[in-house]
C-alpha atoms as a PDB file:
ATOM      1  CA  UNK A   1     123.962  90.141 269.116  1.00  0.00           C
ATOM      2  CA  UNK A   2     127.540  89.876 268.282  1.00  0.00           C
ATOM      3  CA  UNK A   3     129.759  91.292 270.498  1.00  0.00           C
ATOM      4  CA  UNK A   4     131.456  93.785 267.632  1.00  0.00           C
ATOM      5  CA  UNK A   5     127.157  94.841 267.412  1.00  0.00           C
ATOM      6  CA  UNK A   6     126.656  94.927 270.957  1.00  0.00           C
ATOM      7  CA  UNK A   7     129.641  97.247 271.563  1.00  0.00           C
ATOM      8  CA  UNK A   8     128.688  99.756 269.082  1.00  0.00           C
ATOM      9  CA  UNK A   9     125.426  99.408 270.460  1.00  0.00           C
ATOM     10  CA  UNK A  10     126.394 100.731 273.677  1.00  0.00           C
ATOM     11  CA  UNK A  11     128.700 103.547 272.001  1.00  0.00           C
ATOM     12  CA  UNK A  12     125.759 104.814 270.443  1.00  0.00           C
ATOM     13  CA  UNK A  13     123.335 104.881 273.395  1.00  0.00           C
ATOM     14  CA  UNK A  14     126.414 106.676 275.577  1.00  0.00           C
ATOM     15  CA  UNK A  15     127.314 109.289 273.054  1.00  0.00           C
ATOM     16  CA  UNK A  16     123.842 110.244 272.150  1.00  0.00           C
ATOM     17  CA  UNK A  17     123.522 110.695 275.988  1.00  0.00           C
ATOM     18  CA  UNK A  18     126.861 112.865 275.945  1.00  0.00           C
ATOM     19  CA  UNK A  19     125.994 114.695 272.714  1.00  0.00           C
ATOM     20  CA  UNK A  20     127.380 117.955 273.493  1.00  0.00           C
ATOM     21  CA  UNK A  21     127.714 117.824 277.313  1.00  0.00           C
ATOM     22  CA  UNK A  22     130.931 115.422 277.669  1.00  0.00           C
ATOM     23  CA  UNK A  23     133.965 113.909 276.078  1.00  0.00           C
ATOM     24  CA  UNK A  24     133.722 110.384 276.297  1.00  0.00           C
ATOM     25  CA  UNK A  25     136.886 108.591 277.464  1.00  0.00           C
ATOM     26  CA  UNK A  26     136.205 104.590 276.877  1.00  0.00           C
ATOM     27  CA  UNK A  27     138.376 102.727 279.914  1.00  0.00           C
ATOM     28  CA  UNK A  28     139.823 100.320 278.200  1.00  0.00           C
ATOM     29  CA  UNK A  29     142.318  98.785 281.079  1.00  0.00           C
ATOM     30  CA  UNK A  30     140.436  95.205 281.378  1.00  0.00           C
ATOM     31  CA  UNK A  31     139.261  95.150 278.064  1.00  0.00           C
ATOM     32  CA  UNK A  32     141.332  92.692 275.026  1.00  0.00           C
ATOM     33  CA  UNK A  33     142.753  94.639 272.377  1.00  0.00           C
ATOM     34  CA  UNK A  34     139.706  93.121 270.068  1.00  0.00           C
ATOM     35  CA  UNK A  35     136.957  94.842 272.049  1.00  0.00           C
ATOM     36  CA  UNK A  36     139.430  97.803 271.657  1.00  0.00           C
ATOM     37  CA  UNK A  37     139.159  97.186 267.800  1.00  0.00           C
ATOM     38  CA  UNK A  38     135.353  96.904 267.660  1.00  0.00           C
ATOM     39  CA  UNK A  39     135.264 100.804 269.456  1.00  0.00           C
ATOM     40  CA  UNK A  40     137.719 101.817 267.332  1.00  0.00           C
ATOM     41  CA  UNK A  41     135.730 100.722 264.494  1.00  0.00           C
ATOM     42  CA  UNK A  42     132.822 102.476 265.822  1.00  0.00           C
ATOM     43  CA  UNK A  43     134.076 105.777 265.645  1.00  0.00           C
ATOM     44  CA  UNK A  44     135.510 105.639 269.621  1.00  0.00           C
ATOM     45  CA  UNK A  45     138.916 107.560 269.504  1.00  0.00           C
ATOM     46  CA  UNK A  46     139.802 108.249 273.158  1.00  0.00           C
ATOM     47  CA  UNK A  47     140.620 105.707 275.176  1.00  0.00           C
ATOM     48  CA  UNK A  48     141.587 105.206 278.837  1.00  0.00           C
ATOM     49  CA  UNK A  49     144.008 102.986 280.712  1.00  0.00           C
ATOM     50  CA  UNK A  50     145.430 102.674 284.182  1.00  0.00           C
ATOM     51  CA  UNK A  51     149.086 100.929 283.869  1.00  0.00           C
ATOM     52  CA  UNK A  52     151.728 102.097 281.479  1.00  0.00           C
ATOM     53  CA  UNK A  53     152.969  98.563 280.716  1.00  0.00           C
ATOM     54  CA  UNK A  54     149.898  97.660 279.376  1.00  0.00           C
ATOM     55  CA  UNK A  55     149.211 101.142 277.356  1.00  0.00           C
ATOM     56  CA  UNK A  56     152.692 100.223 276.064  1.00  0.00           C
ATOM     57  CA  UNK A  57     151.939  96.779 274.940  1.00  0.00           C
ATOM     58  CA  UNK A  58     148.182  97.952 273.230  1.00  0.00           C
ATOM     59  CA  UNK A  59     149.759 100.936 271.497  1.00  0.00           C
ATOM     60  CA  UNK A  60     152.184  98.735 269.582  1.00  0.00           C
ATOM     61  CA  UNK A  61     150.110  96.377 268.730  1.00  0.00           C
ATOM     62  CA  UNK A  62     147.172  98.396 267.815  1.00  0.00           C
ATOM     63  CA  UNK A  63     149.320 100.929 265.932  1.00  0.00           C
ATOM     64  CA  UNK A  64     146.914 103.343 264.782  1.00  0.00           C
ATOM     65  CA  UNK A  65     146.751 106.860 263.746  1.00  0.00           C
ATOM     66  CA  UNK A  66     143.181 107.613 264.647  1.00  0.00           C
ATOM     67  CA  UNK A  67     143.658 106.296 268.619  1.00  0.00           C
ATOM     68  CA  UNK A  68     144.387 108.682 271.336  1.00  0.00           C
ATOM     69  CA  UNK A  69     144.958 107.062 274.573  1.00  0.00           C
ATOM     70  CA  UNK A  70     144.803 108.753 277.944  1.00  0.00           C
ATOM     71  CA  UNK A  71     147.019 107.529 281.462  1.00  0.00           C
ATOM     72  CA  UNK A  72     144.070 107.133 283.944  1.00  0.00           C
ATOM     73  CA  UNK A  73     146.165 105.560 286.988  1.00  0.00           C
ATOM     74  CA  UNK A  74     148.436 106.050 289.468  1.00  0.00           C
ATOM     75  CA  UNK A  75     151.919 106.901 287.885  1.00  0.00           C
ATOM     76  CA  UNK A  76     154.769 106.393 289.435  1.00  0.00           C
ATOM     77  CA  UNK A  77     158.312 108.172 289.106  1.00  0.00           C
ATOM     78  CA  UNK A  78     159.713 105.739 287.897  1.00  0.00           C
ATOM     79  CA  UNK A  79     157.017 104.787 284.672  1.00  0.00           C
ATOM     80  CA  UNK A  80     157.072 108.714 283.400  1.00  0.00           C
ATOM     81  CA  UNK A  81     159.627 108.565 280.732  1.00  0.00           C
ATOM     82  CA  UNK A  82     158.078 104.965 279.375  1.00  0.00           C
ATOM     83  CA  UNK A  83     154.364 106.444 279.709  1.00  0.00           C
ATOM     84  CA  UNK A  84     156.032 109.916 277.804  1.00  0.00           C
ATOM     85  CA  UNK A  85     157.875 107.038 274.261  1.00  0.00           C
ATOM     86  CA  UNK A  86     153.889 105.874 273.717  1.00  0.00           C
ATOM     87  CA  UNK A  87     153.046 106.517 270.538  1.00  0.00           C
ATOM     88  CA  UNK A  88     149.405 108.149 270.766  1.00  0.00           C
ATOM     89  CA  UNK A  89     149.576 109.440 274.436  1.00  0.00           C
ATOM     90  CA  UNK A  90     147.316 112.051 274.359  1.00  0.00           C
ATOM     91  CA  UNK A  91     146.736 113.086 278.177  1.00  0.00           C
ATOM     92  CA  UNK A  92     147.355 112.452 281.944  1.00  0.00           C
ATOM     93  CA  UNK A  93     144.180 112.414 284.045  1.00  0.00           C
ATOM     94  CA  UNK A  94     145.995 111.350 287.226  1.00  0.00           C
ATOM     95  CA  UNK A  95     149.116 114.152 288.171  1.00  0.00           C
ATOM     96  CA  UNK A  96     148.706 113.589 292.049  1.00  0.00           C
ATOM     97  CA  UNK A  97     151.270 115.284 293.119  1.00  0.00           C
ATOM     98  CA  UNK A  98     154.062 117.886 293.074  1.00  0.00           C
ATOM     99  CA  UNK A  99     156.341 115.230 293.307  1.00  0.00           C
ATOM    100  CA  UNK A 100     155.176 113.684 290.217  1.00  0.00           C
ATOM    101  CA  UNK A 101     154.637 116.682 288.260  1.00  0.00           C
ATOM    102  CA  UNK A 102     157.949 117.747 288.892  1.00  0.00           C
ATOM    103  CA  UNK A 103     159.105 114.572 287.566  1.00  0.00           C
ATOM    104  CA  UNK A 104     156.889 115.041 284.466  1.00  0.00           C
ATOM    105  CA  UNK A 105     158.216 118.521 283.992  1.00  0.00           C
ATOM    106  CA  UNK A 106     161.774 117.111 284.494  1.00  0.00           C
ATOM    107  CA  UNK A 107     161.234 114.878 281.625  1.00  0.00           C
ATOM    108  CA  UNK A 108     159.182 116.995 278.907  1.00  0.00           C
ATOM    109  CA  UNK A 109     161.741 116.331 276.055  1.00  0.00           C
ATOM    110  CA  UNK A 110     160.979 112.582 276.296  1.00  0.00           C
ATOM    111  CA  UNK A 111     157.540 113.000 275.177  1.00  0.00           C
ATOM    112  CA  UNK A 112     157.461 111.793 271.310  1.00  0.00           C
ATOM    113  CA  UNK A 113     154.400 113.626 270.482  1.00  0.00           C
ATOM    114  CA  UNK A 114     153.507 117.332 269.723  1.00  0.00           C
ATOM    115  CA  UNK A 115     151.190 118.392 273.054  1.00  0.00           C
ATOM    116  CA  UNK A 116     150.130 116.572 276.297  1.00  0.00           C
ATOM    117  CA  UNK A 117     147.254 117.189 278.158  1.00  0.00           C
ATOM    118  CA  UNK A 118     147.922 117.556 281.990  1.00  0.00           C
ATOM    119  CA  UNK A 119     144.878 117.194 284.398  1.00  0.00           C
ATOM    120  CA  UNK A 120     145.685 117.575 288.461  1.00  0.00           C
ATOM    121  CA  UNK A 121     143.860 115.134 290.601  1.00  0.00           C
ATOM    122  CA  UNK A 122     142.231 116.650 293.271  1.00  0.00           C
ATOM    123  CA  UNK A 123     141.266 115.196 296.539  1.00  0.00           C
ATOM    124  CA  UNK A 124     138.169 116.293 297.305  1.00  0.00           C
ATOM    125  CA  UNK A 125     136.382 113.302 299.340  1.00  0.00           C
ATOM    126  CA  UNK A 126     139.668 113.791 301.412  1.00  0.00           C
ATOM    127  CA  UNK A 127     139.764 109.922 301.750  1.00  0.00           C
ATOM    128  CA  UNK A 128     143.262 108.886 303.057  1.00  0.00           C
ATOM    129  CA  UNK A 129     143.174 105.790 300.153  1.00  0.00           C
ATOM    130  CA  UNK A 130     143.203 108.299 297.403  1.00  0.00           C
ATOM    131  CA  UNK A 131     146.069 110.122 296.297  1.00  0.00           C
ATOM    132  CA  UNK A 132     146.150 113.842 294.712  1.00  0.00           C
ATOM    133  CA  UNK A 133     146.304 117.009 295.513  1.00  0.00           C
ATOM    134  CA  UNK A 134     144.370 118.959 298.746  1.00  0.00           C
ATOM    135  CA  UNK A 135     142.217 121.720 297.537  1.00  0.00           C
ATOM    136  CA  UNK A 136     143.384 125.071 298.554  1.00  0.00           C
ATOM    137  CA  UNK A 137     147.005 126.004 298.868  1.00  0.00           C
ATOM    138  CA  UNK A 138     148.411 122.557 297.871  1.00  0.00           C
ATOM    139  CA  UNK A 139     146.677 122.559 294.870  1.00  0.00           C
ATOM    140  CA  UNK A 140     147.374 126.306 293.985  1.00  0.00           C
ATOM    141  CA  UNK A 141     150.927 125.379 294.839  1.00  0.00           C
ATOM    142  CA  UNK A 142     150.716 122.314 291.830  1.00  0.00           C
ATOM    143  CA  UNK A 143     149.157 125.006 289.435  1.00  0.00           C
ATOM    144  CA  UNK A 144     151.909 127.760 289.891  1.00  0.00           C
ATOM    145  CA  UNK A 145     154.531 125.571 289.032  1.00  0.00           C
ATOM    146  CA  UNK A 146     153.063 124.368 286.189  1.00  0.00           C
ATOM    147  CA  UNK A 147     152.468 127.751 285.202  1.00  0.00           C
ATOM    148  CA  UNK A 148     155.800 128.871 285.558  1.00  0.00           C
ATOM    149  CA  UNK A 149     157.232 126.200 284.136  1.00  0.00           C
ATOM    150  CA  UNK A 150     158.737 126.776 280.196  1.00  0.00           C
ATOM    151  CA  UNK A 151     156.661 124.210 278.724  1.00  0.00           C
ATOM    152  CA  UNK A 152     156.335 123.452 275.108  1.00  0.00           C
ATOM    153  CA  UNK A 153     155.025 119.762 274.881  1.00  0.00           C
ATOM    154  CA  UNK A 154     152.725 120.258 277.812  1.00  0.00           C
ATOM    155  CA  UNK A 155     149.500 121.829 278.429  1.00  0.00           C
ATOM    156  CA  UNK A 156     147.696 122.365 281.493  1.00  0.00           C
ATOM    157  CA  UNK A 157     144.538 121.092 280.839  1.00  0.00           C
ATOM    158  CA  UNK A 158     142.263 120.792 283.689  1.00  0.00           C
ATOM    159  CA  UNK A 159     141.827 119.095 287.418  1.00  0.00           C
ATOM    160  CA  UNK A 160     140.558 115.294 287.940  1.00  0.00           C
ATOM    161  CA  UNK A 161     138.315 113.470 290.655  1.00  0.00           C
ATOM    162  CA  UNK A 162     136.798 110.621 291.647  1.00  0.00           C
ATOM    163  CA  UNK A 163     133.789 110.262 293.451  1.00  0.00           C
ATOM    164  CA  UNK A 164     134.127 108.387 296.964  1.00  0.00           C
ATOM    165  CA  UNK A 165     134.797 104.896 297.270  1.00  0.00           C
ATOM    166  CA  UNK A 166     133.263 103.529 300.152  1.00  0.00           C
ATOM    167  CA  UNK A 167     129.830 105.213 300.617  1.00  0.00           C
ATOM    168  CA  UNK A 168     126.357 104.057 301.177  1.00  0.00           C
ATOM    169  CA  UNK A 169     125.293 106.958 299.402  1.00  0.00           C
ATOM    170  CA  UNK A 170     127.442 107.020 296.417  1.00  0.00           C
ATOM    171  CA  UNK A 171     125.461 109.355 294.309  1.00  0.00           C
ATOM    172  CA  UNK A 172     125.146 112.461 297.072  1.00  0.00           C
ATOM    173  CA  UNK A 173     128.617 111.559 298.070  1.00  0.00           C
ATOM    174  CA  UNK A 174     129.904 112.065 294.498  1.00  0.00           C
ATOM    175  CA  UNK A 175     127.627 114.793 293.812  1.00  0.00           C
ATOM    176  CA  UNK A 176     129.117 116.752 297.406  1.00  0.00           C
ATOM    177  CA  UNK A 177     132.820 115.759 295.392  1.00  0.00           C
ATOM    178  CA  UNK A 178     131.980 116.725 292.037  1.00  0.00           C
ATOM    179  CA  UNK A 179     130.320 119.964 293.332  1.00  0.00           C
ATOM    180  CA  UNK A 180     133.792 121.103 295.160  1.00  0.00           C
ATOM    181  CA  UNK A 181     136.119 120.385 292.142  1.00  0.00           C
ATOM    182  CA  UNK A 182     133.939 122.315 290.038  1.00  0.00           C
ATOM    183  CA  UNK A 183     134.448 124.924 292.471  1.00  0.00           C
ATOM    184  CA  UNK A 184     137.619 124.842 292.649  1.00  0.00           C
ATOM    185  CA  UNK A 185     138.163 124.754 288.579  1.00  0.00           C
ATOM    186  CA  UNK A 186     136.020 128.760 289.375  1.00  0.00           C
ATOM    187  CA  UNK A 187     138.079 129.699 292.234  1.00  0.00           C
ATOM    188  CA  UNK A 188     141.505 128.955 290.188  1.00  0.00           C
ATOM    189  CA  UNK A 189     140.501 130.120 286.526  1.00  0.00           C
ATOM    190  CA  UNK A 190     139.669 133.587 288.680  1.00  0.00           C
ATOM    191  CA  UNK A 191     142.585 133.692 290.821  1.00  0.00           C
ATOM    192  CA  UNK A 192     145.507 131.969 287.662  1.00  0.00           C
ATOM    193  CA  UNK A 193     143.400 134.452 284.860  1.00  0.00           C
ATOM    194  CA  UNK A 194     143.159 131.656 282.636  1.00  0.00           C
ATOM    195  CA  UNK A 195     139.956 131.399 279.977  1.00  0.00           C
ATOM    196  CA  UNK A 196     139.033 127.759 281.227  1.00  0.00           C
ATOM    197  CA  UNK A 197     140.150 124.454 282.875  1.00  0.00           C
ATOM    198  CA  UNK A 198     138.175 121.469 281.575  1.00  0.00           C
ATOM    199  CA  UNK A 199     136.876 119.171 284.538  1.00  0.00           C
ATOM    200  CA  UNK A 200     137.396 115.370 283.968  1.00  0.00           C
ATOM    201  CA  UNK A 201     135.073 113.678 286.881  1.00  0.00           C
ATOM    202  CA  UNK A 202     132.593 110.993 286.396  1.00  0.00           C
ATOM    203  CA  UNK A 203     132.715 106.773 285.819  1.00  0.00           C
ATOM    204  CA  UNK A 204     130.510 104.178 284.919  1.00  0.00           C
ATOM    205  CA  UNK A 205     128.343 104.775 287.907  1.00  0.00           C
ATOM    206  CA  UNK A 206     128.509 108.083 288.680  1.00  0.00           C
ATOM    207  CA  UNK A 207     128.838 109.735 285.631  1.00  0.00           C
ATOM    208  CA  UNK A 208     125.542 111.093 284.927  1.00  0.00           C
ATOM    209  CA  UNK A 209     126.218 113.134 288.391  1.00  0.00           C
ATOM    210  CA  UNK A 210     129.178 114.736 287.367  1.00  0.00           C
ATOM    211  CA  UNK A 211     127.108 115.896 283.921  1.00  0.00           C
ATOM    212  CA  UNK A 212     124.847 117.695 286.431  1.00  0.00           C
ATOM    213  CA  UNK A 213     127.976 119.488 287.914  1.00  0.00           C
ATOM    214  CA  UNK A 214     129.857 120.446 284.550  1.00  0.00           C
ATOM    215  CA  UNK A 215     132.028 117.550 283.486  1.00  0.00           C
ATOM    216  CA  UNK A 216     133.833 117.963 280.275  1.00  0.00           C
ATOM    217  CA  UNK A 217     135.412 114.342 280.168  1.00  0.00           C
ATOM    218  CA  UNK A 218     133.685 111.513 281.742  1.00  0.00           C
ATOM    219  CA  UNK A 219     135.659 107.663 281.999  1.00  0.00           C
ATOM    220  CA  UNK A 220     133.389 105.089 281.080  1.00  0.00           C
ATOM    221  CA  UNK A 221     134.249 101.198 280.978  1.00  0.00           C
ATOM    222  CA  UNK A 222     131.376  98.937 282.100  1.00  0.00           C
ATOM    223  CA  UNK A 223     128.908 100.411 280.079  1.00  0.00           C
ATOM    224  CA  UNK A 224     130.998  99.764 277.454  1.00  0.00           C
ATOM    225  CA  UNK A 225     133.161  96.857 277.665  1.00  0.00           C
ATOM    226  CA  UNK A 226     131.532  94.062 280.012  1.00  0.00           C
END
C-alpha cells in the first residue's frame, strides 16, 4: 500500500472509531510535511505539534486555509509571541501555569487570528516530571484569572492531561488520571457557572480510556503517522 493509501487508511479506521465521541487531533511533531499533506488530503484538519519552531516552519510552508494546528508542548515565555504570528494557530493544549498564562494574556494583541482556544493542563498523576497546574485551589486560581481577564482573541476552552508516564499499569493508571480531570472539568463548570469545558486527554495508547471517561479531543500520532 502506498504510504498516501496507508495513511488515509488509518484516518478512516480512527475517525469511524471517534464518530461522534472525540475530536481527533493528528500529532504531527515527528511526522515530514508530506505525511502532513497525505492527512490533509484525507479530510484531517487539526493537527498537533509540540515545538513552536517547527509549527512555524510547517505553517509556512504548508500554507493552507483548511489546516488548523494546535501547540501540544511545553511553551516557554519566551516562544509565546512567535507561537501567537502562526498563521492557522488554532489552540493551546498545554497552559501549565499561571506564569505562562499570564504571559499569554500579556500578549493577546499579538495573536494574528480571530479566537484561540486555551486548555489548562492539569496535573493529576501529580508526577514531579510533568508540569501544569495542581487540582484544587491552584487550578481554580488559573481559571479566575482567565475569567477576569478582558479577553477578546482568547477563549477558555477546557483543561488538558496526560496519563502517567512511568507505570506498569498504564491503562488503570490513566484511567485513575482521566477519571479526576473529568472531575474536576464538574467541580469547576459548577463552581465558575459556565455551560461546559471540553476535556482534551487521551494519546496513541491510552486514548480509548479517556473515551470511557468523556474526552472531547484525543492526540493521536502513531496510529497515524509511523
Amino acid at each position: 500500500m502506498e504510504r498516501e493509501e496507508l495513511i488515509a487508511s488509518r484516518l478512516t479506521i480512527l475517525l469511524k472509531e471517534l464518530e461522534g465521541k472525540a475530536t481527533l487531533v493528528a500529532v504531527s511533531k515527528y511526522s515530514p510535511l508530506l505525511d502532513i499533506t497525505y492527512a490533509l488530503n484525507a479530510g484531517q484538519h487539526d493537527f498537533g505539534e509540540s515545538r513552536v519552531q517547527d509549527l512555524a516552519k510547517k505553517s509556512a510552508q504548508l500554507n493552507s486555509s483548511n489546516i488548523r494546528w494546535h501547540f501540544i508542548g511545553h511553551l516557554q515565555r519566551n516562544k509565546v509571541k512567535p507561537l501567537l504570528a502562526i498563521p492557522n494557530l488554532y489552540s493551546v493544549h498545554s497552559v501549565d501555569s499561571l506564569r505562562l498564562l499570564q504571559e499569554l494574556l500579556a500578549q493577546e494583541s499579538s495573536f494574528t487570528g480571530n479566537c484561540l482556544k486555551l486548555y489548562l493542563q492539569v496535573n493529576c498523576s501529580g508526577e514531579s516530571s510533568k508540569g501544569g497546574f495542581s487540582p484544587g485551589e491552584e487550578l481554580d486560581q488559573g481559571i479566575s484569572t482567565l475569567l477576569d481577564a478582558n479577553l477578546s482573541k482568547y477563549a477558555l476552552a477546557g483543561l488538558m492531561t496526560m496519563g502517567p508516564i512511568l507505570t506498569d499499569n498504564f491503562e488503570s493508571d490513566a484511567g485513575e488520571a482521566f477519571e479526576y480531570l473529568r472531575r474536576e472539568r464538574d467541580r469547576i463548570v459548577i463552581k465558575f457557572s459556565l455551560t461546559n469545558l471540553e476535556l482534551s486527554m487521551g494519546m496513541s495508547r491510552d486514548f480509548r480510556v479517556a473515551l470511557g471517561q468523556e474526552s472531547d479531543i484525543v492526540r493521536i500520532g502513531g496510529h497515524i503517522f509511523a
